[in-house]
C-alpha atoms as a PDB file:
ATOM      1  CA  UNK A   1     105.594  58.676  95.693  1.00  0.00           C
ATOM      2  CA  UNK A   2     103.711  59.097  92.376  1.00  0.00           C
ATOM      3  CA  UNK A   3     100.387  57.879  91.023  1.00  0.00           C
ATOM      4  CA  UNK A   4     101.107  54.762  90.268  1.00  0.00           C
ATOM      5  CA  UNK A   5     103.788  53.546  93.177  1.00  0.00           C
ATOM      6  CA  UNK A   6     102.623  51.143  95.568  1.00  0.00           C
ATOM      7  CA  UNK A   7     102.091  52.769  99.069  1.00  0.00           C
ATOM      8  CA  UNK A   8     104.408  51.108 101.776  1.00  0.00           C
ATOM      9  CA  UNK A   9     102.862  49.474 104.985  1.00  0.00           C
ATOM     10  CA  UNK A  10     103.423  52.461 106.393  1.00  0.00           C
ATOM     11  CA  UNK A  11     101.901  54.343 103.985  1.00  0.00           C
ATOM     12  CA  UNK A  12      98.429  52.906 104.119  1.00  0.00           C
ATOM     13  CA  UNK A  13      98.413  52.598 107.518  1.00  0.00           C
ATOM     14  CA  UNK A  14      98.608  56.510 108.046  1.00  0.00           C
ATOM     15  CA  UNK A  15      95.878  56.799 105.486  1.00  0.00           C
ATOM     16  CA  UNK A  16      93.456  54.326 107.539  1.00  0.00           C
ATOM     17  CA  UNK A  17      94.435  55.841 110.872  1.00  0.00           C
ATOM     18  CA  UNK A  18      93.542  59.444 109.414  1.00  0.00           C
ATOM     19  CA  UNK A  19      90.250  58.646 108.406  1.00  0.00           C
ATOM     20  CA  UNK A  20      89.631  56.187 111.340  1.00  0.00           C
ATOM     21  CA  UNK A  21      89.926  58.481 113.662  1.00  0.00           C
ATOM     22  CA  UNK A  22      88.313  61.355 112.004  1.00  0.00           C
ATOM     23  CA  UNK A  23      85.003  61.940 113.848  1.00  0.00           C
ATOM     24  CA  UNK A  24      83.046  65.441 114.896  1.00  0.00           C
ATOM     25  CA  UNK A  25      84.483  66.916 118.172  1.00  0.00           C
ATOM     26  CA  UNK A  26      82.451  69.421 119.816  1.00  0.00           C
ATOM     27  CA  UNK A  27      85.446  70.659 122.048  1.00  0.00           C
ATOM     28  CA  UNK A  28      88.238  72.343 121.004  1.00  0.00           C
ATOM     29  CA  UNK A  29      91.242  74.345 122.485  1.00  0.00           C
ATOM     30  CA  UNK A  30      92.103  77.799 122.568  1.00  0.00           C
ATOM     31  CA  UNK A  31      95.291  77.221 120.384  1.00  0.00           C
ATOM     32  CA  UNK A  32      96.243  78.719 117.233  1.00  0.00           C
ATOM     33  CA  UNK A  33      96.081  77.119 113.574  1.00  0.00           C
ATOM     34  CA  UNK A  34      98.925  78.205 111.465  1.00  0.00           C
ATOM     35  CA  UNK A  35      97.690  79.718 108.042  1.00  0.00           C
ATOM     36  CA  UNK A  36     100.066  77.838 106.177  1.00  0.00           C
ATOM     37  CA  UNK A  37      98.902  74.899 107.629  1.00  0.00           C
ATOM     38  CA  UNK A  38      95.732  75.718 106.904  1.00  0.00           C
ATOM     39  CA  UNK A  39      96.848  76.447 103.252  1.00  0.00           C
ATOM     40  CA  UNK A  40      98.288  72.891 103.235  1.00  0.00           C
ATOM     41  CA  UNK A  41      94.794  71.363 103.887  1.00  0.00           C
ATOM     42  CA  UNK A  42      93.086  72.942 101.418  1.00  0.00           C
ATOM     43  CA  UNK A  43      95.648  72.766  99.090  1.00  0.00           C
ATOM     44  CA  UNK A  44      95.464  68.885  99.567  1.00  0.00           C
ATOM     45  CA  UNK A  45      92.160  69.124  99.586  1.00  0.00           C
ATOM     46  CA  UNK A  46      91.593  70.665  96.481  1.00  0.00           C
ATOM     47  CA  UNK A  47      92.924  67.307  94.502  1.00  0.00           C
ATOM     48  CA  UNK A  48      89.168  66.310  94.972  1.00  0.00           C
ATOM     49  CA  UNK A  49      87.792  65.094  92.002  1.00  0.00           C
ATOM     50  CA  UNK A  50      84.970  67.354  90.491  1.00  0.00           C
ATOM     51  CA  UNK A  51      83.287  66.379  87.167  1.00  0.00           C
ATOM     52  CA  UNK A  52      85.211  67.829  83.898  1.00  0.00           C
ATOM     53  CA  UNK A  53      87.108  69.549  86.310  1.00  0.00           C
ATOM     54  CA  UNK A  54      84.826  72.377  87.238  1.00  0.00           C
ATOM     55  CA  UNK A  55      86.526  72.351  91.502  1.00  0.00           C
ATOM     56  CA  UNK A  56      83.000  74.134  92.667  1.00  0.00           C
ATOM     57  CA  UNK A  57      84.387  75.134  96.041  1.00  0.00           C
ATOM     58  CA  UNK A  58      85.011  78.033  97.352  1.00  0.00           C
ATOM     59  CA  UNK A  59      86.166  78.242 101.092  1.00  0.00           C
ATOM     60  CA  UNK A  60      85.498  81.119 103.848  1.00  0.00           C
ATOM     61  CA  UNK A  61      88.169  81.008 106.088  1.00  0.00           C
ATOM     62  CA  UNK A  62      87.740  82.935 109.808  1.00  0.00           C
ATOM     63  CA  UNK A  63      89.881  83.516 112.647  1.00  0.00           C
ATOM     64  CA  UNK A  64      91.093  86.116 114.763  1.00  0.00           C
ATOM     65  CA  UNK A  65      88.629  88.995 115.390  1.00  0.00           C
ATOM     66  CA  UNK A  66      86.935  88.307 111.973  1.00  0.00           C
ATOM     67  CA  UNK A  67      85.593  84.594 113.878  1.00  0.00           C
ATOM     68  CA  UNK A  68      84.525  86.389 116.956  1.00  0.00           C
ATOM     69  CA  UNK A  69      82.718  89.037 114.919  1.00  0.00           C
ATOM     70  CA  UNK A  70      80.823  86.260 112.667  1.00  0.00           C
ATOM     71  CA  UNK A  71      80.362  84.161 115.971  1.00  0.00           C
ATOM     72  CA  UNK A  72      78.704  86.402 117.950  1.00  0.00           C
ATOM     73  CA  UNK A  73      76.372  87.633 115.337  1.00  0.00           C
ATOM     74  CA  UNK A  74      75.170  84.089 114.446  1.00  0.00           C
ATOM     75  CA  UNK A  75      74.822  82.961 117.820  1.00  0.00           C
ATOM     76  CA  UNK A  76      72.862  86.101 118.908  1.00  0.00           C
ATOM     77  CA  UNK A  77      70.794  85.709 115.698  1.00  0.00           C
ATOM     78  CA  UNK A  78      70.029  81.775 117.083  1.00  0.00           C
ATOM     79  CA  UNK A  79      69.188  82.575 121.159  1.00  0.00           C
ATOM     80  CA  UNK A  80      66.374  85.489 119.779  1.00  0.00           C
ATOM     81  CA  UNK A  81      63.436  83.663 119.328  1.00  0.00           C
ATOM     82  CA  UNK A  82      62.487  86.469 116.732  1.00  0.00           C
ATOM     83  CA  UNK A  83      65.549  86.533 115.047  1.00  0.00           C
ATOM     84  CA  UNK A  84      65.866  82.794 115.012  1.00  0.00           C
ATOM     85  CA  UNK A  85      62.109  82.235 113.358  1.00  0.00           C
ATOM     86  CA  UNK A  86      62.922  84.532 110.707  1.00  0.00           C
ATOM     87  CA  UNK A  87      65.623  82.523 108.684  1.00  0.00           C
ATOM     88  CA  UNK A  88      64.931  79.317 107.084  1.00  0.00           C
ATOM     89  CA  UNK A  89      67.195  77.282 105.867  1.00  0.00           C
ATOM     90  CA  UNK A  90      68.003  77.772 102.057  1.00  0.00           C
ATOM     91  CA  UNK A  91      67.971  74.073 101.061  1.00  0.00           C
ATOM     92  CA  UNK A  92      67.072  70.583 102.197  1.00  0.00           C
ATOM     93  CA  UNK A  93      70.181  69.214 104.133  1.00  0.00           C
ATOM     94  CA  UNK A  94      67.550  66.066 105.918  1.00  0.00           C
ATOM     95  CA  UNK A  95      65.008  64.333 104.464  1.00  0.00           C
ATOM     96  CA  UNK A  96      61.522  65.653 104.655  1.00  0.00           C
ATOM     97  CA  UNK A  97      59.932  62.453 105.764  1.00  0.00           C
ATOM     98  CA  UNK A  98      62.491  60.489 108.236  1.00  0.00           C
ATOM     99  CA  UNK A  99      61.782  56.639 107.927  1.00  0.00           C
ATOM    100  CA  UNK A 100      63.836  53.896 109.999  1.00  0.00           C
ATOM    101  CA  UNK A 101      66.542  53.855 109.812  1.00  0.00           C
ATOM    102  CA  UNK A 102      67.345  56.999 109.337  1.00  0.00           C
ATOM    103  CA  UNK A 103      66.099  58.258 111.947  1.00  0.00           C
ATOM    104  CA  UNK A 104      66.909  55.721 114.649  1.00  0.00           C
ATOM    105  CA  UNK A 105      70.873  56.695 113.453  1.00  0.00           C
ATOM    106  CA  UNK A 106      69.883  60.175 113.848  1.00  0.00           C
ATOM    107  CA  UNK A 107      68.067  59.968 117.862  1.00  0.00           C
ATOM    108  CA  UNK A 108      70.682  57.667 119.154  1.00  0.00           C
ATOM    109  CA  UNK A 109      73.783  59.640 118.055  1.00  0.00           C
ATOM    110  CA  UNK A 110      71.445  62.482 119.219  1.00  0.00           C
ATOM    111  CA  UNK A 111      70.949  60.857 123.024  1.00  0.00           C
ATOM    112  CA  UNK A 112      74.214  59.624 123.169  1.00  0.00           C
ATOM    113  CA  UNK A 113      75.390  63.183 122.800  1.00  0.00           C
ATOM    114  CA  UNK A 114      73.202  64.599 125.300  1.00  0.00           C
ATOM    115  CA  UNK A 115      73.683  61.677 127.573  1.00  0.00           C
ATOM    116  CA  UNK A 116      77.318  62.199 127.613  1.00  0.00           C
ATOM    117  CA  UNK A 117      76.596  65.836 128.524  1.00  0.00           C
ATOM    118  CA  UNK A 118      74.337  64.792 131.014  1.00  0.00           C
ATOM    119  CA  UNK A 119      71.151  66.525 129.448  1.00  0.00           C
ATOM    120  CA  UNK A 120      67.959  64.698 129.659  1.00  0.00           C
ATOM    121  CA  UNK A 121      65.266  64.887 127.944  1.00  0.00           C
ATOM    122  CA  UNK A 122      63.045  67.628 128.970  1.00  0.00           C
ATOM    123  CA  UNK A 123      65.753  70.148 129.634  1.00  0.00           C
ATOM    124  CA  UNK A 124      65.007  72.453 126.394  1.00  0.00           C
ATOM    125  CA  UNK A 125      67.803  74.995 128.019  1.00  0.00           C
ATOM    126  CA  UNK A 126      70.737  72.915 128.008  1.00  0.00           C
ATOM    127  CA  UNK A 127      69.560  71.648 124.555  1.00  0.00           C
ATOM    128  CA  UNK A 128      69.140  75.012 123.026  1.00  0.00           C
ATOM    129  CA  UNK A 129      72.627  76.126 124.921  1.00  0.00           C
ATOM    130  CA  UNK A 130      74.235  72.741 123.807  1.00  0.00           C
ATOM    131  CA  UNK A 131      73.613  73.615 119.930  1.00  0.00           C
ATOM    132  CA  UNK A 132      74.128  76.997 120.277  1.00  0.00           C
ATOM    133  CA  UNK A 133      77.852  76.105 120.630  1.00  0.00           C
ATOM    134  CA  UNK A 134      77.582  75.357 116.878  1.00  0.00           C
ATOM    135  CA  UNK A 135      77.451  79.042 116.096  1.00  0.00           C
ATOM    136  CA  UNK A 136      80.811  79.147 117.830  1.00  0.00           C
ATOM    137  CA  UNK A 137      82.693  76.718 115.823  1.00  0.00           C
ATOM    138  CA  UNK A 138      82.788  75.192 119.451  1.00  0.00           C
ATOM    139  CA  UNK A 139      85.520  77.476 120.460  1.00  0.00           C
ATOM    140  CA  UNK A 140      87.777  76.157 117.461  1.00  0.00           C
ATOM    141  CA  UNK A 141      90.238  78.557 116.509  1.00  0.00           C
ATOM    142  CA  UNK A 142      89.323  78.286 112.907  1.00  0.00           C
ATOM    143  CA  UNK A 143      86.029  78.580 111.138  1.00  0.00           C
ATOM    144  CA  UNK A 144      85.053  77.842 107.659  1.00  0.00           C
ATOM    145  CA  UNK A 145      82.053  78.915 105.958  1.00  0.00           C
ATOM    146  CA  UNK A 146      81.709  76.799 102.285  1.00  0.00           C
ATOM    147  CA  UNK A 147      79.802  78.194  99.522  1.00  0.00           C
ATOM    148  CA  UNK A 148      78.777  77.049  95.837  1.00  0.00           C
ATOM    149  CA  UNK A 149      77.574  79.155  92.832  1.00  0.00           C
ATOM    150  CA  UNK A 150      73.827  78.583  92.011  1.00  0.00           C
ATOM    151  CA  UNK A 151      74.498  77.493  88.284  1.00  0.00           C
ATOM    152  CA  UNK A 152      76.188  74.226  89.746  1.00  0.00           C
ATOM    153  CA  UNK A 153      73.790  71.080  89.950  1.00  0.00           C
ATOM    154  CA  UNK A 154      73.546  68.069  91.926  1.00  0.00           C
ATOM    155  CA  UNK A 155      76.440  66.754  90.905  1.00  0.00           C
ATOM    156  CA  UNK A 156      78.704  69.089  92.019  1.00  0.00           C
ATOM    157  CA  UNK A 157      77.339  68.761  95.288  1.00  0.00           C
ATOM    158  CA  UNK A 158      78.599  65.149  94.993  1.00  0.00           C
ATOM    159  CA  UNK A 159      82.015  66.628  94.195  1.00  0.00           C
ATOM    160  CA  UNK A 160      81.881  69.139  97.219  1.00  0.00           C
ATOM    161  CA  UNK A 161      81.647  66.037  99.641  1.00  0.00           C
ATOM    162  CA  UNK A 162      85.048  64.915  98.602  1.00  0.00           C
ATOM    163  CA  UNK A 163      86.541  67.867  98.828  1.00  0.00           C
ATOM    164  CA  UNK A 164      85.090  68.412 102.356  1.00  0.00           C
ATOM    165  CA  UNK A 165      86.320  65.050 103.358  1.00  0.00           C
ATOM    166  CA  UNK A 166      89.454  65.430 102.099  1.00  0.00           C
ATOM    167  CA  UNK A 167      89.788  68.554 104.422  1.00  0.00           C
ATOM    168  CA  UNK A 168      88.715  66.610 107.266  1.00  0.00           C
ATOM    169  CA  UNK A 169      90.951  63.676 106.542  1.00  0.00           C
ATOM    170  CA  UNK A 170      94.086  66.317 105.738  1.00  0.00           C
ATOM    171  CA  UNK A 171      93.308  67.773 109.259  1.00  0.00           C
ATOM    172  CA  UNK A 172      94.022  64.369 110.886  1.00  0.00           C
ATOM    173  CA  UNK A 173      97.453  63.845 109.095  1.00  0.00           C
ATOM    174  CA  UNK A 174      98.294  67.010 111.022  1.00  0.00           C
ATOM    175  CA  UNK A 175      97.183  66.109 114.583  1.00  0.00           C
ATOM    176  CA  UNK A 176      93.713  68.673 113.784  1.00  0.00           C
ATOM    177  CA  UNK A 177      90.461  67.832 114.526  1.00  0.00           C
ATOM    178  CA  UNK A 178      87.310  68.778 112.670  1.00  0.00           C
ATOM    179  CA  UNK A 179      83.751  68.879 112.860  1.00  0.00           C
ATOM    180  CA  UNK A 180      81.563  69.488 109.424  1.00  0.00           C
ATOM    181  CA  UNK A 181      77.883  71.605 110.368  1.00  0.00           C
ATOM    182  CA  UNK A 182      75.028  71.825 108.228  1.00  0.00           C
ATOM    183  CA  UNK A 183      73.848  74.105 111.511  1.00  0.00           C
ATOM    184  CA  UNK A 184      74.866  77.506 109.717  1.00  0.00           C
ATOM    185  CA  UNK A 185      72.291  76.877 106.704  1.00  0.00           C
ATOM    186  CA  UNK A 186      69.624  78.033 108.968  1.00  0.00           C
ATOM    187  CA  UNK A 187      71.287  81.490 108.734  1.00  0.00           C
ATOM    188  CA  UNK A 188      72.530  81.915 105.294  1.00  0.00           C
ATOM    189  CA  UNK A 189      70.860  85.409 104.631  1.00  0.00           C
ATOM    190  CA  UNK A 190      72.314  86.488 107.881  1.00  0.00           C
ATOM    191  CA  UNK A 191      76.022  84.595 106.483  1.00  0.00           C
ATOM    192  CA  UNK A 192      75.657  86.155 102.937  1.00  0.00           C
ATOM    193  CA  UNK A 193      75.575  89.802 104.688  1.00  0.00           C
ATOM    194  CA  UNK A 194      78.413  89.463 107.276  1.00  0.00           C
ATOM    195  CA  UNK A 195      80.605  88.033 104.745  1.00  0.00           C
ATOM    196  CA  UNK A 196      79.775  90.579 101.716  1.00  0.00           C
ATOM    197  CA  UNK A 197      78.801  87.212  99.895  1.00  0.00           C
ATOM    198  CA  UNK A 198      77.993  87.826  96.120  1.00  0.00           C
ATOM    199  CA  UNK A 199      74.356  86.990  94.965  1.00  0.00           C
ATOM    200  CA  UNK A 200      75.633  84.055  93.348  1.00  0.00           C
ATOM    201  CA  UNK A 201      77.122  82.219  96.358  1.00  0.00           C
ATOM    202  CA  UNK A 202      74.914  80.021  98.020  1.00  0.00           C
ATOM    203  CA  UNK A 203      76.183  78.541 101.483  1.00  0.00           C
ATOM    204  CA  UNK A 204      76.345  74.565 101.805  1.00  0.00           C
ATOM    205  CA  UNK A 205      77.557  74.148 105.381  1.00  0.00           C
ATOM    206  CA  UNK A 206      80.575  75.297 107.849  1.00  0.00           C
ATOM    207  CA  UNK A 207      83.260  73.096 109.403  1.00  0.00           C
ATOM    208  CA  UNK A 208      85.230  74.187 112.996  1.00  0.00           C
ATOM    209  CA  UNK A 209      88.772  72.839 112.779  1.00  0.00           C
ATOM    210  CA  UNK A 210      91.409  73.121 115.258  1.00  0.00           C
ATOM    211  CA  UNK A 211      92.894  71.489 118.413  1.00  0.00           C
ATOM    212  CA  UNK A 212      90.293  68.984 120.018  1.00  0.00           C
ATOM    213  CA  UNK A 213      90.325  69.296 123.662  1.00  0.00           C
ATOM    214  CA  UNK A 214      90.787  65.836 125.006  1.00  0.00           C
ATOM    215  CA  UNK A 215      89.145  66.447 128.176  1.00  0.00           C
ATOM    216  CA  UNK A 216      85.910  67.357 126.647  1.00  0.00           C
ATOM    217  CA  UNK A 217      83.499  64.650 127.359  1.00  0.00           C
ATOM    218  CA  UNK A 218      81.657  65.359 124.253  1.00  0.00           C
ATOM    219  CA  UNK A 219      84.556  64.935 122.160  1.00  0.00           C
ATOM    220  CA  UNK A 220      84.698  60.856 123.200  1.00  0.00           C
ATOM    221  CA  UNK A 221      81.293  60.438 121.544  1.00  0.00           C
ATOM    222  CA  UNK A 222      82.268  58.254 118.414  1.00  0.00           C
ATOM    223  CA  UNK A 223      79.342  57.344 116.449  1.00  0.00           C
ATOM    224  CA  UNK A 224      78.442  54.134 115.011  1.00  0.00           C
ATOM    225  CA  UNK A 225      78.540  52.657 111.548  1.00  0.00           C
ATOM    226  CA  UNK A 226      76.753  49.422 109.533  1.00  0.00           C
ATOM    227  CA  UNK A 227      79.397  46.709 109.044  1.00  0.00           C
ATOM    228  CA  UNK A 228      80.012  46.547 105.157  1.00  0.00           C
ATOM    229  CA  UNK A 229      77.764  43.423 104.529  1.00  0.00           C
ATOM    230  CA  UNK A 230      75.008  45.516 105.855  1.00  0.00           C
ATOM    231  CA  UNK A 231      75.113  48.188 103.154  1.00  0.00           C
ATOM    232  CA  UNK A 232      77.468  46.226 100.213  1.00  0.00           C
ATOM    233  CA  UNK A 233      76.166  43.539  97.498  1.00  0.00           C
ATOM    234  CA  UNK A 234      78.801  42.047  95.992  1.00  0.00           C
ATOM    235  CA  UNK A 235      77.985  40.754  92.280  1.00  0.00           C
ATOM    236  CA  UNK A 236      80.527  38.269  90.824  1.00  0.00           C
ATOM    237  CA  UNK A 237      78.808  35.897  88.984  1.00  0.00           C
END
């Protein structure tokens, strides 16, 4: 098929089902990732667009004893209450005043989470244990760490979030599972060091990908989105 075929039925309807049934698992299993597969994603991936072609990307890829080693450092650097009031996050990922309905969206994927989980409301220790997973890619067998040079501007942070959806959405077309976490900007000092990061790098988010476990309560949680006349105008006159 080239650029300017007409997908089949077929076609389109493996393109809708991969990004229809791309949402974040928290769950995954303890089964390996190919690297070439992994090369094809980000291969596939990389057909992003970016502005004037500049691809701003650049991709940290862990497994193997190189993921436990970066997991366990994170994590431990999260659970000390020292440690974990020491790093700051580097940029902005949320808005610094949360206005409805922003942040309606953002407490009832939260409860529904928890509620799947079976956490209530005052139990700060399953909370704190719950996100801690986070630092573990949640058991995935691959981990990837995303990064950006500090000349790049705003716009190439547009471009980024096409290239980290086409990951996601390259995952499903291979039976993979993903879940994108802005979690690890908290950390990026801590990041830069274990991964010998040059100055210039600065981290935008992680992403676990691997094998969701399909017996993970957590992993049925399927959030909920506007219908398209809630958030489209359409102008034809």
């Amino acid at each position: 098929m080239n650029a300017f075929d007409l997908p089949t039925p077929e076609q389109t309807a493996a393109v809708d089902a991969a990004l229809l049934t791309r949402h974040s698992m928290r769950a995954f299993l303890p089964r390996a990732v190919p690297r070439s597969v992994l090369e094809e994603i980000l291969a596939v991936a990389s057909r992003a667009p970016s502005g004037t072609n500049t691809q701003p990307w650049q991709v940290h890829a862990l497994a193997g004893a190189a993921l436990k080693r970066f997991t366990a450092r994170v994590t431990a650097a999260y659970l000390d209450p020292d440690q974990n009031a020491a790093h700051r996050e580097e940029y902005a990922y949320y808005p610094l005043e949360w206005r409805s309905p922003y942040i309606d969206r953002r407490r009832k994927v939260g409860w529904d989470l928890y509620g799947l989980l079976g956490i209530g409301k005052t139990d700060k220790a399953r909370m704190q244990a719950q996100h801690a997973r986070n630092f573990g890619f949640f058991d995935a067998p691959v981990g990837l760490i995303f990064t950006i040079d500090r000349v790049m501007q705003q716009g190439s942070w547009l471009d980024y979030g096409m290239f980290l959806q086409n990951i996601m959405t390259a995952a499903r077309a291979r039976g993979l599972h993903t879940c994108p976490q802005a979690a690890f900007t908290q950390f990026h000092a801590l990041i830069a060091d274990e991964l010998q990061l040059a100055p210039e790098q600065m981290l935008v988010c992680g992403m676990s990908l691997g094998w969701a476990d399909p017996a993970a309560v957590e992993n049925s949680l399927v959030s909920e989105r506007e219908p398209v006349a809630e958030f489209t105008r359409f102008l034809e006159d």
